[in-house]
N, C-alpha and C. Protein backbone atom coordinates (compact mmCIF):
# COMPACT_ATOMS: atom_id res chain seq x y z
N UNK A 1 6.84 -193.23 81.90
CA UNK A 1 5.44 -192.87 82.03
C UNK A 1 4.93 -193.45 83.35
N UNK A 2 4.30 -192.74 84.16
CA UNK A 2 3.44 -192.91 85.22
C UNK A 2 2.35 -193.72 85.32
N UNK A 3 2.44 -194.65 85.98
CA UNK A 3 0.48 -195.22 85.70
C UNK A 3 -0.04 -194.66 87.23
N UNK A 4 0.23 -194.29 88.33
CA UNK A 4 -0.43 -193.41 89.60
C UNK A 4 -1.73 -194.35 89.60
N UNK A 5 -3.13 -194.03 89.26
CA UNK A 5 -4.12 -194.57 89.92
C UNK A 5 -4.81 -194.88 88.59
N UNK A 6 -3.94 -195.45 87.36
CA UNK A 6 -4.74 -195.47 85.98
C UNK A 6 -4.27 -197.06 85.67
N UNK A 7 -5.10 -197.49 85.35
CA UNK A 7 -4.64 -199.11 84.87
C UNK A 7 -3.75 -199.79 84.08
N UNK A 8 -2.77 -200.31 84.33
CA UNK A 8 -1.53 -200.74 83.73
C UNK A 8 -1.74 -200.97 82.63
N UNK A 9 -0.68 -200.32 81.55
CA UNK A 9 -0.70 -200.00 79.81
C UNK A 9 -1.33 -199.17 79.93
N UNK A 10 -2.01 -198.09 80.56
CA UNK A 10 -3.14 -197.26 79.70
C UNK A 10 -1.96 -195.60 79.79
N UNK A 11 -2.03 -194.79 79.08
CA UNK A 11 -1.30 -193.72 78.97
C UNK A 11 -1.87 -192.32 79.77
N UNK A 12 -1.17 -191.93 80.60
CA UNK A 12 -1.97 -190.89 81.38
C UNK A 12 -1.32 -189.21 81.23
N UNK A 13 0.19 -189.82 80.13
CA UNK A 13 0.58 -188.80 80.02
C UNK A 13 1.03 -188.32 78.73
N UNK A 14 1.86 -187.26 78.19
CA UNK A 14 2.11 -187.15 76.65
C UNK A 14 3.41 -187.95 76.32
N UNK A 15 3.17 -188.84 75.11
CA UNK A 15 4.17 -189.33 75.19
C UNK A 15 5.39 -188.64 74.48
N UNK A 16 5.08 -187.52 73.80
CA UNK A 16 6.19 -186.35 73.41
C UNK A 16 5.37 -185.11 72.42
N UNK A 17 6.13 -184.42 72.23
CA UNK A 17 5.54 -183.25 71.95
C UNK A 17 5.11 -183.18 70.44
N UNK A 18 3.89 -182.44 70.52
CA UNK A 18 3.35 -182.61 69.00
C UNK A 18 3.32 -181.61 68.40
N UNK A 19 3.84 -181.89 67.31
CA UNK A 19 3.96 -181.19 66.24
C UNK A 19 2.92 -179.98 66.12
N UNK A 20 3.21 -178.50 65.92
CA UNK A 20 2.09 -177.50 66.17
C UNK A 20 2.46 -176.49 64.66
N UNK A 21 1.54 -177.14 63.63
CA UNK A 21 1.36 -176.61 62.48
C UNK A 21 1.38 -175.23 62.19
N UNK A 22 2.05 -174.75 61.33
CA UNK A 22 2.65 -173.15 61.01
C UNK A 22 0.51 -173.30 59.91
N UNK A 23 1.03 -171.69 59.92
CA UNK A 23 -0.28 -171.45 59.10
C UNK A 23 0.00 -171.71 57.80
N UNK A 24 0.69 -171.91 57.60
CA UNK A 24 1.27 -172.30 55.91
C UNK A 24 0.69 -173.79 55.48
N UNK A 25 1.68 -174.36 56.43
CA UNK A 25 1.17 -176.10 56.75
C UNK A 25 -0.57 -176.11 56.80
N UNK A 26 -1.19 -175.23 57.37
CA UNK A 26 -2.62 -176.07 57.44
C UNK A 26 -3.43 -174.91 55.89
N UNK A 27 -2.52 -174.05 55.72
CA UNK A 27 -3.23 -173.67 54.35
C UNK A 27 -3.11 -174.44 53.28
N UNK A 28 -2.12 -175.20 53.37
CA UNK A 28 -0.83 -176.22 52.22
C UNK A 28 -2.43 -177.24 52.27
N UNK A 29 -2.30 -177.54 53.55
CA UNK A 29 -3.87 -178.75 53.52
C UNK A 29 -5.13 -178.76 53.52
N UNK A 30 -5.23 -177.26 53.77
CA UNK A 30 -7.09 -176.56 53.06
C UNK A 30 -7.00 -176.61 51.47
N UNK A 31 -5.84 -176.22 51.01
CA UNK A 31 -5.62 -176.17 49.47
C UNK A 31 -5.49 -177.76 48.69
N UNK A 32 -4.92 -178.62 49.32
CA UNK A 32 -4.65 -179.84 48.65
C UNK A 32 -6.28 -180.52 49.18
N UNK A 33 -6.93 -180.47 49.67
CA UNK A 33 -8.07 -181.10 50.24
C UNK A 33 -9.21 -180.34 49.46
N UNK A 34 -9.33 -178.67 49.09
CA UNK A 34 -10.19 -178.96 48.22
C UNK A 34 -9.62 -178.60 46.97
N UNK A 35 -8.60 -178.82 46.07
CA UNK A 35 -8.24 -179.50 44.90
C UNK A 35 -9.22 -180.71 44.88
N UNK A 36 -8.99 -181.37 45.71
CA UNK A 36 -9.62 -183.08 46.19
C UNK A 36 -10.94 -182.77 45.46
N UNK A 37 -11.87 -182.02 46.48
CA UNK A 37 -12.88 -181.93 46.69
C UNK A 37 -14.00 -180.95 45.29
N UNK A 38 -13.41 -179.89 45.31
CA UNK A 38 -13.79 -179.02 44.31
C UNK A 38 -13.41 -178.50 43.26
N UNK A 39 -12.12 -179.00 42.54
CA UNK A 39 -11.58 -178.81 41.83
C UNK A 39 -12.71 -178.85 40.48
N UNK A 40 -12.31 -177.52 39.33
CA UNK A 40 -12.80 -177.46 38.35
C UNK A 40 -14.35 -176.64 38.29
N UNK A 41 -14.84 -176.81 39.81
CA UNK A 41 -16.18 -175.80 39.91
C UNK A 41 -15.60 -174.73 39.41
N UNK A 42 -16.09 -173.65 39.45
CA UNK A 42 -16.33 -171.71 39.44
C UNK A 42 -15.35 -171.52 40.36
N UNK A 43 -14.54 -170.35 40.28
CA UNK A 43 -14.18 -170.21 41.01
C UNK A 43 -14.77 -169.51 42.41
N UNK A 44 -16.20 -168.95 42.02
CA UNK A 44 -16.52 -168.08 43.27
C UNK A 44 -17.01 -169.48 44.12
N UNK A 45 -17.39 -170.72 43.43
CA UNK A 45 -18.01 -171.42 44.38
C UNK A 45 -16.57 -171.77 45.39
N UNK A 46 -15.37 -172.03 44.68
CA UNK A 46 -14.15 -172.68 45.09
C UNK A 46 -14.14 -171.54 46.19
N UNK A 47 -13.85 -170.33 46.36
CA UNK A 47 -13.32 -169.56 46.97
C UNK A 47 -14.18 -169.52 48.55
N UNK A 48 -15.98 -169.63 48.08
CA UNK A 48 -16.31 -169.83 49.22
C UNK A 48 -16.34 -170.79 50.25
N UNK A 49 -15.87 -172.18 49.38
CA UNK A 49 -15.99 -173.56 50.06
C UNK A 49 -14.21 -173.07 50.68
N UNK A 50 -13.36 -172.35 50.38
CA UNK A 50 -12.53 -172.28 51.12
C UNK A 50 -12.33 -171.53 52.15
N UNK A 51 -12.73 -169.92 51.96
CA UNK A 51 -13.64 -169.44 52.98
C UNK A 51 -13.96 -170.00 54.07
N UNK A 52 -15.55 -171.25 54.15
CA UNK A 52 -15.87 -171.81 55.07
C UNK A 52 -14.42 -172.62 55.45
N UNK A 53 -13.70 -173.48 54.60
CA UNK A 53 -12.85 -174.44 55.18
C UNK A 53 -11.66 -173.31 56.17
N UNK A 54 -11.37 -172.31 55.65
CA UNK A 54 -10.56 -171.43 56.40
C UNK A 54 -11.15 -171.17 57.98
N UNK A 55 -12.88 -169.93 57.69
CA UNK A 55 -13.34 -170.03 58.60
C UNK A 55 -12.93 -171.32 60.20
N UNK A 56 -13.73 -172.32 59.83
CA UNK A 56 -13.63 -173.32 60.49
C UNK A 56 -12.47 -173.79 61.14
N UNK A 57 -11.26 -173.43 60.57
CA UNK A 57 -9.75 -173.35 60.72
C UNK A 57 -8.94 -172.53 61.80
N UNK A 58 -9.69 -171.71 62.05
CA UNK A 58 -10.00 -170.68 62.66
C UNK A 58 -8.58 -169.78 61.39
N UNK A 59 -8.53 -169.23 60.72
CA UNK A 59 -7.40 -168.78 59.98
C UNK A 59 -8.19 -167.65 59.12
N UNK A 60 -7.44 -166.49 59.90
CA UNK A 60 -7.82 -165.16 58.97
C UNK A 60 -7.44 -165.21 57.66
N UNK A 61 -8.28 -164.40 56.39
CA UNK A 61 -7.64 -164.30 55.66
C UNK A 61 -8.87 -163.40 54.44
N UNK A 62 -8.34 -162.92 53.69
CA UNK A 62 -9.33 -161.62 53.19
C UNK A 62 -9.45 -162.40 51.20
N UNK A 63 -10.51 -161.46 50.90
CA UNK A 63 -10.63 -161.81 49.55
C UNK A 63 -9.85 -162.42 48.78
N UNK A 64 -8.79 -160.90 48.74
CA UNK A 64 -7.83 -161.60 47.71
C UNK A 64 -6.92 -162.55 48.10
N UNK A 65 -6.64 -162.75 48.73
CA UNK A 65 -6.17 -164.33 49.35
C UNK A 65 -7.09 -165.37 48.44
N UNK A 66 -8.03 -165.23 49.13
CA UNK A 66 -8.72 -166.49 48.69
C UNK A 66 -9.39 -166.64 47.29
N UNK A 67 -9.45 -165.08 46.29
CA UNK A 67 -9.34 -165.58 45.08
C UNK A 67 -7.99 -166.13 44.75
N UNK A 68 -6.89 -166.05 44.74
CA UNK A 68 -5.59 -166.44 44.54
C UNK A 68 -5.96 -167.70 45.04
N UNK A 69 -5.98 -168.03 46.12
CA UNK A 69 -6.40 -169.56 46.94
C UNK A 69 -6.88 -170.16 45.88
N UNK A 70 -7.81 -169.84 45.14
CA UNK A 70 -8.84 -170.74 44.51
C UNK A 70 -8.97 -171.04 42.99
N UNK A 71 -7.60 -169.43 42.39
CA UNK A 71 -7.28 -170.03 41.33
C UNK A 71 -6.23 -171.20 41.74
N UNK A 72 -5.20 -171.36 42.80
CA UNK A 72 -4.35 -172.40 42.66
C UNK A 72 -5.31 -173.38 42.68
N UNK A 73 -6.11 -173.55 43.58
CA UNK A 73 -7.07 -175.03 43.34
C UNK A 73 -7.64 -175.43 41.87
N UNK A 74 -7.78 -174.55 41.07
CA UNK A 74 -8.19 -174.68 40.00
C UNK A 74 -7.29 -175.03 38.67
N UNK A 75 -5.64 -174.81 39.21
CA UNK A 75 -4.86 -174.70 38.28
C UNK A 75 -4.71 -176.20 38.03
């Protein structure tokens, strides 16, 4: 690692390559997070709080997805 014009110990560069999550992986963790979170509501409420959590995710994904999505959270 380089320190060039940055103060000794400080990191100016990557120290290796990071890990770049499949869409599976960050659905695997919209789904286990709201289990967490909303588990046992309705499902229409579940479906929309995943919705937004998808939204925000930036991760397409249509109705029936996310009723399916939201019975697993519920199961």
């Amino acid at each position: 690692m380089s320190t060039g014009s940055f103060p000794e110990g400080t990191q100016d560069e990557p120290v290796m390559d990071q890990h770049l999550a499949t869409r599976q992986d960050k659905v695997d963790g919209i789904i286990a997070q709201t289990r967490v979170d909303v588990r046992g509501l309705p499902l229409e409420r579940v479906a929309e709080v995943l919705r937004q959590r998808f939204a925000d995710a930036a991760i397409e994904t249509d109705d029936d997805e996310l009723t399916r999505l939201a019975e697993q959270v519920n199961a």
